[in-house]
Structures are given as C-alpha cells and as structure tokens.
N, C-alpha and C. Protein backbone atom coordinates (compact mmCIF):
# COMPACT_ATOMS: atom_id res chain seq x y z
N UNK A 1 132.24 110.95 70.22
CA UNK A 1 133.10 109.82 70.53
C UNK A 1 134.04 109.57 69.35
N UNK A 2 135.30 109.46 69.53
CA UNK A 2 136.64 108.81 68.43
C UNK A 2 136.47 107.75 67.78
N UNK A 3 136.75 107.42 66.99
CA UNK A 3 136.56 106.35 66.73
C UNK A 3 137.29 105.01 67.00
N UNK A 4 138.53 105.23 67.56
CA UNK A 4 139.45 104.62 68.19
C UNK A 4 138.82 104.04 69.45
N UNK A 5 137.74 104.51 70.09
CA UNK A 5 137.21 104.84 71.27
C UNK A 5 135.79 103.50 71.13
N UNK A 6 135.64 103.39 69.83
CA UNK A 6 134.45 102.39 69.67
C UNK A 6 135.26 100.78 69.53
N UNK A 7 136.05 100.52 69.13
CA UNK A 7 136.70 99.07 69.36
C UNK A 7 137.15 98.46 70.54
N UNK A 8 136.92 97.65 69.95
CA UNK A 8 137.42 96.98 71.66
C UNK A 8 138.31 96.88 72.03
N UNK A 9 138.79 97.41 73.28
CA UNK A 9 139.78 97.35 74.10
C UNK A 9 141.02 96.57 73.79
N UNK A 10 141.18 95.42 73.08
CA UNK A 10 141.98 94.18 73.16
C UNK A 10 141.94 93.70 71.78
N UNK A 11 141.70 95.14 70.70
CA UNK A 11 141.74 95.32 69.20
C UNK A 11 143.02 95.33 68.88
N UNK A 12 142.84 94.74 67.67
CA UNK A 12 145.00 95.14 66.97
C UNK A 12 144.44 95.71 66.31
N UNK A 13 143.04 96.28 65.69
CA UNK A 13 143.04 97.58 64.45
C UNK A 13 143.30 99.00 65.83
N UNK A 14 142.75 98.65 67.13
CA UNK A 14 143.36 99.83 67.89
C UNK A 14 144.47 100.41 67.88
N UNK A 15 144.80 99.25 68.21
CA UNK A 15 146.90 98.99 68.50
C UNK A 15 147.16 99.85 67.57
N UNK A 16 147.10 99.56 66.07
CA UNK A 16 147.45 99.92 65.07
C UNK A 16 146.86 101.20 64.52
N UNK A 17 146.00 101.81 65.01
CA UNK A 17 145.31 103.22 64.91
C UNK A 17 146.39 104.11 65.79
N UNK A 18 146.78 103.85 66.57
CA UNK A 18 147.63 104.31 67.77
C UNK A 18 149.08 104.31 67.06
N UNK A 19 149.17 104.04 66.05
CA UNK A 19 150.78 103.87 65.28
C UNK A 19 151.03 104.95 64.73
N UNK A 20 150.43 105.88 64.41
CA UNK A 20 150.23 107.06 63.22
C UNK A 20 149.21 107.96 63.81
N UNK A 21 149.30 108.47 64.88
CA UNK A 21 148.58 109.30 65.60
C UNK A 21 148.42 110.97 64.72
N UNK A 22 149.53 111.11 64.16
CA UNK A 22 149.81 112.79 63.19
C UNK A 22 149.83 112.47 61.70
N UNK A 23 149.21 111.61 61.33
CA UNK A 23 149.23 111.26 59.75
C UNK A 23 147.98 112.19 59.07
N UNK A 24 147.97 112.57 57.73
CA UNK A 24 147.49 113.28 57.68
C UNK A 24 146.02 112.36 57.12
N UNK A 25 145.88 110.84 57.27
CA UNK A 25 144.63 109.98 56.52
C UNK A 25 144.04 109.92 57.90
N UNK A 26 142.82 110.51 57.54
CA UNK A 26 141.53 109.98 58.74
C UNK A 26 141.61 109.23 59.08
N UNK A 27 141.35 108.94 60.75
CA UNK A 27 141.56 107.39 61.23
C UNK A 27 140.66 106.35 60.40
N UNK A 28 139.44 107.26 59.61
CA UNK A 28 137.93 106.20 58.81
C UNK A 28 139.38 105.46 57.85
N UNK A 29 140.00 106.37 57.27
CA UNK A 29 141.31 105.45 55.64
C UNK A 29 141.88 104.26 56.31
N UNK A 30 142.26 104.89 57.65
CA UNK A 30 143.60 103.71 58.12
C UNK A 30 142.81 102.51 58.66
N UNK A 31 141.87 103.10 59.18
CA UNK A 31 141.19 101.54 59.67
C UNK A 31 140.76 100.56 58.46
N UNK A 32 139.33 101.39 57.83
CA UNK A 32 139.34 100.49 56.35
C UNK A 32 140.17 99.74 55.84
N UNK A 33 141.35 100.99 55.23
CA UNK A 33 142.36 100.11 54.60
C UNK A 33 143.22 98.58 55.68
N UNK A 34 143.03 98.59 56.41
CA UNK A 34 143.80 98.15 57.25
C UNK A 34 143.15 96.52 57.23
N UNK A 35 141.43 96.81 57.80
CA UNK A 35 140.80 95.69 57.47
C UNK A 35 140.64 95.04 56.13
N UNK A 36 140.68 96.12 55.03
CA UNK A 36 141.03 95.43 53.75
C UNK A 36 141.79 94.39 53.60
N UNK A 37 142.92 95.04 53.78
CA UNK A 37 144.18 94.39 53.97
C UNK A 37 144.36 93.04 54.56
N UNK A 38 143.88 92.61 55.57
CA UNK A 38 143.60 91.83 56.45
C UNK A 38 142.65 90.34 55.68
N UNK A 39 141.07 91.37 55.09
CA UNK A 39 140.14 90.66 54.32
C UNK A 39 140.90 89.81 52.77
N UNK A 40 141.86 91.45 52.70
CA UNK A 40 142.54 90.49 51.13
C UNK A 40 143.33 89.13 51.69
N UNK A 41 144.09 89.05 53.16
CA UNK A 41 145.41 88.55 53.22
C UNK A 41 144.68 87.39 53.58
N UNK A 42 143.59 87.14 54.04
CA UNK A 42 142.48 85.88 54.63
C UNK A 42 141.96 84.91 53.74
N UNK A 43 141.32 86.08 52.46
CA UNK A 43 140.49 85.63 51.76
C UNK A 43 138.96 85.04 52.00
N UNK A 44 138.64 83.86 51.70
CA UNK A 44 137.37 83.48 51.81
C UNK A 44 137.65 81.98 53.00
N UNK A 45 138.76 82.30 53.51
CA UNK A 45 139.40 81.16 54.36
C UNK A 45 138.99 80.77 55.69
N UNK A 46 138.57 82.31 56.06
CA UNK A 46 137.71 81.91 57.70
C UNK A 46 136.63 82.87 57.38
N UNK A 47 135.60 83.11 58.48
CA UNK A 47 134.37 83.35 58.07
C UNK A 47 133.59 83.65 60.00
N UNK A 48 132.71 84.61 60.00
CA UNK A 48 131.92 84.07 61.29
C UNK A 48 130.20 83.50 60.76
N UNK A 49 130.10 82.61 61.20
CA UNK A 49 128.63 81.87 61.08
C UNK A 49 127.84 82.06 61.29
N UNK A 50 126.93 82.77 60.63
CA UNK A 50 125.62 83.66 61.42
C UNK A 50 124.47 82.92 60.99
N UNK A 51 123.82 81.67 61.36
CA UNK A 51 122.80 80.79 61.18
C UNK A 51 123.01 80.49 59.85
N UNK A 52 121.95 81.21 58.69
CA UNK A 52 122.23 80.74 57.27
C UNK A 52 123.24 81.50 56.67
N UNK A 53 124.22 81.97 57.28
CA UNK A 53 124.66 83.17 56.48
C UNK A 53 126.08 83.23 57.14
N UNK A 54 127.21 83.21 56.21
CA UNK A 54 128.78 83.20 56.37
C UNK A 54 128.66 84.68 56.02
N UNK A 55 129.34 85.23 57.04
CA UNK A 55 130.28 86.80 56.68
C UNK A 55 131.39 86.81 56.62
N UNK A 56 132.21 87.00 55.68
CA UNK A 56 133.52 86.84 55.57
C UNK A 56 134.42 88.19 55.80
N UNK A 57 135.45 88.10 55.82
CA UNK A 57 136.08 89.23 56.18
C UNK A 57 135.98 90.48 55.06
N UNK A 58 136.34 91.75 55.18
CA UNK A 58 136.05 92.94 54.14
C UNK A 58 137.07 92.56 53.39
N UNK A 59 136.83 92.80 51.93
CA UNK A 59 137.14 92.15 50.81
C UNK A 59 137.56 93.39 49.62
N UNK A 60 136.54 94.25 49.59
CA UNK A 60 136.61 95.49 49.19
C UNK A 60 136.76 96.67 49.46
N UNK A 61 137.72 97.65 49.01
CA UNK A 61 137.80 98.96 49.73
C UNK A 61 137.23 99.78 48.64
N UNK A 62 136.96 101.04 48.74
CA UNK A 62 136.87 101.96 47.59
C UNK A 62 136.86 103.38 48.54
N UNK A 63 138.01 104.36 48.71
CA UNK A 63 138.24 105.50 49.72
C UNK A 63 137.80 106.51 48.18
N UNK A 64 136.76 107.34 48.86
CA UNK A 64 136.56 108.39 48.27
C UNK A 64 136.92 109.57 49.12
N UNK A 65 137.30 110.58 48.22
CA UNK A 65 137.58 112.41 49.60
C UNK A 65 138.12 112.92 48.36
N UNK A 66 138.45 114.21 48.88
CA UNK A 66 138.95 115.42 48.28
C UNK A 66 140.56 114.59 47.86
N UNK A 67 141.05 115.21 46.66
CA UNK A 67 142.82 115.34 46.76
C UNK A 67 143.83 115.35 48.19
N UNK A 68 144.46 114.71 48.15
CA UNK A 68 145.44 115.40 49.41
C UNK A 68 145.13 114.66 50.86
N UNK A 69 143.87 114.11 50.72
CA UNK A 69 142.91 113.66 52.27
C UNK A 69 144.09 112.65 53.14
N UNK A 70 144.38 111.46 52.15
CA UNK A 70 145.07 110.11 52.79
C UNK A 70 144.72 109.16 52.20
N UNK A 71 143.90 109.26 51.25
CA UNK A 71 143.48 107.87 50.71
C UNK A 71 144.58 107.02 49.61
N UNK A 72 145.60 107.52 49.49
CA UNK A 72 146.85 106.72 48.27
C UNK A 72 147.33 106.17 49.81
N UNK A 73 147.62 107.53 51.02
CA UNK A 73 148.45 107.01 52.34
C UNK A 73 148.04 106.06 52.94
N UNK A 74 146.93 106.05 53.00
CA UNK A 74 146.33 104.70 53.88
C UNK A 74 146.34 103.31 53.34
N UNK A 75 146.45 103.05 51.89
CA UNK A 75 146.39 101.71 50.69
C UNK A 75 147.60 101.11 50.79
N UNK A 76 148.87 102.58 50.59
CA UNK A 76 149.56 101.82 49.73
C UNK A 76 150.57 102.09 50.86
N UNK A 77 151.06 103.48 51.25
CA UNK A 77 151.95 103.35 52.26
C UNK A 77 152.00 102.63 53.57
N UNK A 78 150.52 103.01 54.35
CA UNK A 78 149.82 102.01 55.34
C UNK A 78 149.91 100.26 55.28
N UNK A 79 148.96 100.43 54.16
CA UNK A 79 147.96 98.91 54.44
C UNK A 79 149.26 98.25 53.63
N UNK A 80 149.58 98.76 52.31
CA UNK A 80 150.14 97.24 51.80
C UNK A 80 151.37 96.55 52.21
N UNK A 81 152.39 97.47 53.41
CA UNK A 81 153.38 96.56 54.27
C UNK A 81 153.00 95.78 55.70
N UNK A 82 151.57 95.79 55.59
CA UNK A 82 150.85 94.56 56.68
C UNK A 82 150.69 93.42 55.76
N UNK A 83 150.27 93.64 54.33
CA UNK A 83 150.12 92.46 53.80
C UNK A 83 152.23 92.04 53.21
N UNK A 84 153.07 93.00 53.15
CA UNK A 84 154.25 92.64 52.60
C UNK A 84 154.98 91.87 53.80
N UNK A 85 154.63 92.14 55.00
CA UNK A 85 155.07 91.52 55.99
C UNK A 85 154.76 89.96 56.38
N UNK A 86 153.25 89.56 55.63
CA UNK A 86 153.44 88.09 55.91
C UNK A 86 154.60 87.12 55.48
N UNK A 87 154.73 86.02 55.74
CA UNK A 87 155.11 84.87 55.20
C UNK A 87 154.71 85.26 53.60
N UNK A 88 155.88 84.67 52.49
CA UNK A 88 155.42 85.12 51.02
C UNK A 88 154.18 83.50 50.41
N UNK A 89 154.30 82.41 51.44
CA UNK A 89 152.74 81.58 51.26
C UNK A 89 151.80 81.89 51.42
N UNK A 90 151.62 82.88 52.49
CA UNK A 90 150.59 83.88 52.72
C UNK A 90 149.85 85.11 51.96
N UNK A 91 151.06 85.54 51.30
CA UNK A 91 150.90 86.73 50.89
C UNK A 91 149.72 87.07 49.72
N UNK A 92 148.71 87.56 49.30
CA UNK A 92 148.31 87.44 47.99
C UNK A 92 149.49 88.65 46.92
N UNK A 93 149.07 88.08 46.15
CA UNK A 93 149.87 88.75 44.62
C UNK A 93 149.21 90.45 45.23
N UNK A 94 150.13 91.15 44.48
CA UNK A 94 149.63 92.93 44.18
C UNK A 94 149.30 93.09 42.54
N UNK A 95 148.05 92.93 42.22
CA UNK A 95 148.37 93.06 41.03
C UNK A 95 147.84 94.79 40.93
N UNK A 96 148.49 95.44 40.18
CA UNK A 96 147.97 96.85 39.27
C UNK A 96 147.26 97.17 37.79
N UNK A 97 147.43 97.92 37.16
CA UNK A 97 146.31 98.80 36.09
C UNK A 97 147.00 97.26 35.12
N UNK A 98 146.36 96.86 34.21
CA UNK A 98 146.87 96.00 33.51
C UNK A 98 145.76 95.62 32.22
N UNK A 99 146.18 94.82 30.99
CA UNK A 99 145.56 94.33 30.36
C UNK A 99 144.21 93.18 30.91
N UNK A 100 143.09 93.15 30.64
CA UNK A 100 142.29 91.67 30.57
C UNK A 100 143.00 90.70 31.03
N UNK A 101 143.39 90.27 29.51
CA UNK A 101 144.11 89.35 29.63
C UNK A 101 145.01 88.47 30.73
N UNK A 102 146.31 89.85 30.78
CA UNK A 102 147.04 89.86 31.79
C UNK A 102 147.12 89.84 33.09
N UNK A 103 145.55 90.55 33.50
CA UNK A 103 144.87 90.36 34.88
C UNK A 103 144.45 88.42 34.99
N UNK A 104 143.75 88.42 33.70
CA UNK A 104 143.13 86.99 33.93
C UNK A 104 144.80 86.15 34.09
N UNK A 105 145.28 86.27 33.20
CA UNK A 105 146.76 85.37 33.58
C UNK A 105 147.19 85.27 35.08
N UNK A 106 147.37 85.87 35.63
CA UNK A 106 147.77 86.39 36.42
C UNK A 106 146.91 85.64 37.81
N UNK A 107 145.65 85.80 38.03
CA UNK A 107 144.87 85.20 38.51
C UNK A 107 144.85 83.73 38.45
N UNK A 108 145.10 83.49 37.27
CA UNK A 108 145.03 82.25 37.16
C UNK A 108 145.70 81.00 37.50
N UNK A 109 147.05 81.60 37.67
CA UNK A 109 148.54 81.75 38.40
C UNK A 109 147.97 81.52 40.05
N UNK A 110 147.58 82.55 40.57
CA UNK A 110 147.17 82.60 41.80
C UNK A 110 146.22 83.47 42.23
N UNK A 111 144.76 82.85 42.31
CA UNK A 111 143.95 83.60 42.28
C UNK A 111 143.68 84.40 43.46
N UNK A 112 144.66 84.47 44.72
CA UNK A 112 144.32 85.13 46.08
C UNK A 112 145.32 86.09 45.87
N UNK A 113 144.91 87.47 45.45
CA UNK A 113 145.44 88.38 45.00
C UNK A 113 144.46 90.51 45.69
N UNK A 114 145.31 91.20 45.66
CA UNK A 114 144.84 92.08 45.96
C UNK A 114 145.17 93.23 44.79
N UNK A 115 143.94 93.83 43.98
CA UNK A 115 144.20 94.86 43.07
C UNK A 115 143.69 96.56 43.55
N UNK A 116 145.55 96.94 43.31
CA UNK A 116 145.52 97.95 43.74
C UNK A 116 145.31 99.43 42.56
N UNK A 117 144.54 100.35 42.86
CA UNK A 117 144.61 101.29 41.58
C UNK A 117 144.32 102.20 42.74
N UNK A 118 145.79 103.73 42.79
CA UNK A 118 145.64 104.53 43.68
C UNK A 118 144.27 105.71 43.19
N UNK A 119 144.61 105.43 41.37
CA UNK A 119 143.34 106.71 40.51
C UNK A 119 142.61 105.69 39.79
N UNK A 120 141.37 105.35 40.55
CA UNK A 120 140.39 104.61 39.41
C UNK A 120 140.38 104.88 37.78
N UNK A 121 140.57 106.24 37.91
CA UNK A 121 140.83 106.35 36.04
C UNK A 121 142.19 106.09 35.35
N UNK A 122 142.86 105.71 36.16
CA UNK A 122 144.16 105.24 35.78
C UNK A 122 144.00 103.81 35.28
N UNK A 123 143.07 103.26 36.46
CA UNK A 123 142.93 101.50 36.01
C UNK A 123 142.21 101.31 35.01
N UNK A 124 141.15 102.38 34.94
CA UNK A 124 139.76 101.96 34.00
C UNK A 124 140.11 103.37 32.96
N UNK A 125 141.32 103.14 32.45
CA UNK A 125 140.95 104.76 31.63
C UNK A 125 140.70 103.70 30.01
N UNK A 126 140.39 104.92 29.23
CA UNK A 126 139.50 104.33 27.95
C UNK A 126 140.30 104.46 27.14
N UNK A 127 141.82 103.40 26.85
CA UNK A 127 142.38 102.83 26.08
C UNK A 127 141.52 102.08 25.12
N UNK A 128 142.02 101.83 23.73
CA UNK A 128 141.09 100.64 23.37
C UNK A 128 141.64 99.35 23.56
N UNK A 129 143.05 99.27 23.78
CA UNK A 129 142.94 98.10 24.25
C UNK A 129 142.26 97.66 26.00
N UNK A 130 142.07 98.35 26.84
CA UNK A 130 141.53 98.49 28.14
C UNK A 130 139.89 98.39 28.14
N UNK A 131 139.16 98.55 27.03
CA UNK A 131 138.09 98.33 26.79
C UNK A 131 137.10 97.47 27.86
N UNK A 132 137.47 96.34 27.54
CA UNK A 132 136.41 95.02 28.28
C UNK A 132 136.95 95.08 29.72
N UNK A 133 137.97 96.32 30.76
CA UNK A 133 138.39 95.36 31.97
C UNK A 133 137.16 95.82 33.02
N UNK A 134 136.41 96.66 32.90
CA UNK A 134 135.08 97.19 33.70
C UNK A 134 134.40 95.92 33.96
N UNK A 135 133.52 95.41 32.73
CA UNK A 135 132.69 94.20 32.83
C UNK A 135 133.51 93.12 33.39
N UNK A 136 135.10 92.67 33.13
CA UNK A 136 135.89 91.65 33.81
C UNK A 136 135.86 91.77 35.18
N UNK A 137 135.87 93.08 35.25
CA UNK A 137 136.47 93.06 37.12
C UNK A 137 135.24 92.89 37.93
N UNK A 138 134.40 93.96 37.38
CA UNK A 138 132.62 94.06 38.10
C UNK A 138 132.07 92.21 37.99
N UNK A 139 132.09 91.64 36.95
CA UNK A 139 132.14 90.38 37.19
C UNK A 139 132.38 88.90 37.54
C-alpha cells in the first residue's frame, strides 16, 4: 500500500503529496517535512486532548538517507514556502547555523521560530566559538 493511500481521503497533506508526483524526495520527506512545517507554523497553540495527555502538533524533523535522496528538497524547497506563504503574524522566524548567543537573541525577540540546518555539521561544527550550541539547543 502507498502511502498517499493511508490518509484520509479529505487530507490537505494528500492534496499536497499529489503536487510533486516526479520529485526526486520520497513521499516519507515531503510528508514529514510538510507536517513539520505545519507543527512549527502552530506551535504549542492547538493540541488534541487525549484524557491526561495534550499531543501537540510535530514539532521536530530530523530526515536522515543517503546524499542526493530529497531531504535539503523536502525542508527547504518544499516545506519552507508553506510556512513563507502565511500571513507574516503568523509566520515563525527562520532562524539558521548561528552563534549561542545570537540564537538566544533572536528567540527572545520571538520565540515561535523554526531552525533550519540543511548539514547538521554545518550547524553543530566545532568552531570554538560554536562550542556550547549542542547543550543550548538539546536543552
């Protein structure tokens, strides 16, 4: 079975699977990213209620594969003109590879934000000034 084939009928991640039928990112990138996208653009704002327990929308992505697969295609070309398309009250910030500091600034500014790094070792590479942003972000 497709995976297109498991949502429901009266899905906009369908709709939107159906947009890019010859792309070369697995439908698994475009959907993820897509709900990412969605989870970043929401935030912690709505929720479904499951007795003791709020689930909030997906919040985190992390696409692993070979070189070449779709995973930069699905983030940045894909997903991030669903979030460029809201209203800019809507929108969260894009922040990228950056100082501590400058991340915390930044946040602080407006903390409903989505951080994008297409090469994890690009964001987390071992500058010394880049040092402390592992423990910042993981925490």
């Amino acid at each position: 079975m497709e995976l297109i084939e498991t949502l429901p009928a009266n899905s906009w991640f369908k709709d939107y699977l159906k947009l890019y039928p010859y792309i070369e990112a697995p439908y698994t990138y475009q959907l993820f990213s897509a709900m990412a996208m969605m989870g970043g653009s929401l935030g912690r704002k709505c929720w479904f209620d499951n007795d003791v327990f709020r689930i909030y929308p997906m919040l985190n992505l992390l696409l692993i594969g070979p070189s070449g697969i779709g995973k930069s295609t699905s983030i940045i070309t894909l997903g991030l003109p669903l979030v460029r398309c809201l209203h800019p009250t809507y929108q969260p910030q894009i922040l990228g590879p950056s100082t501590k500091e400058a991340l915390h600034a930044g946040l602080e500014l407006k903390p409903h934000a989505l951080i994008i790094a297409s090469e994890l070792a690009n964001f987390f590479n071992k500058a010394k000034y880049l040092e402390g942003m592992i423990p910042y972000i993981t925490n």
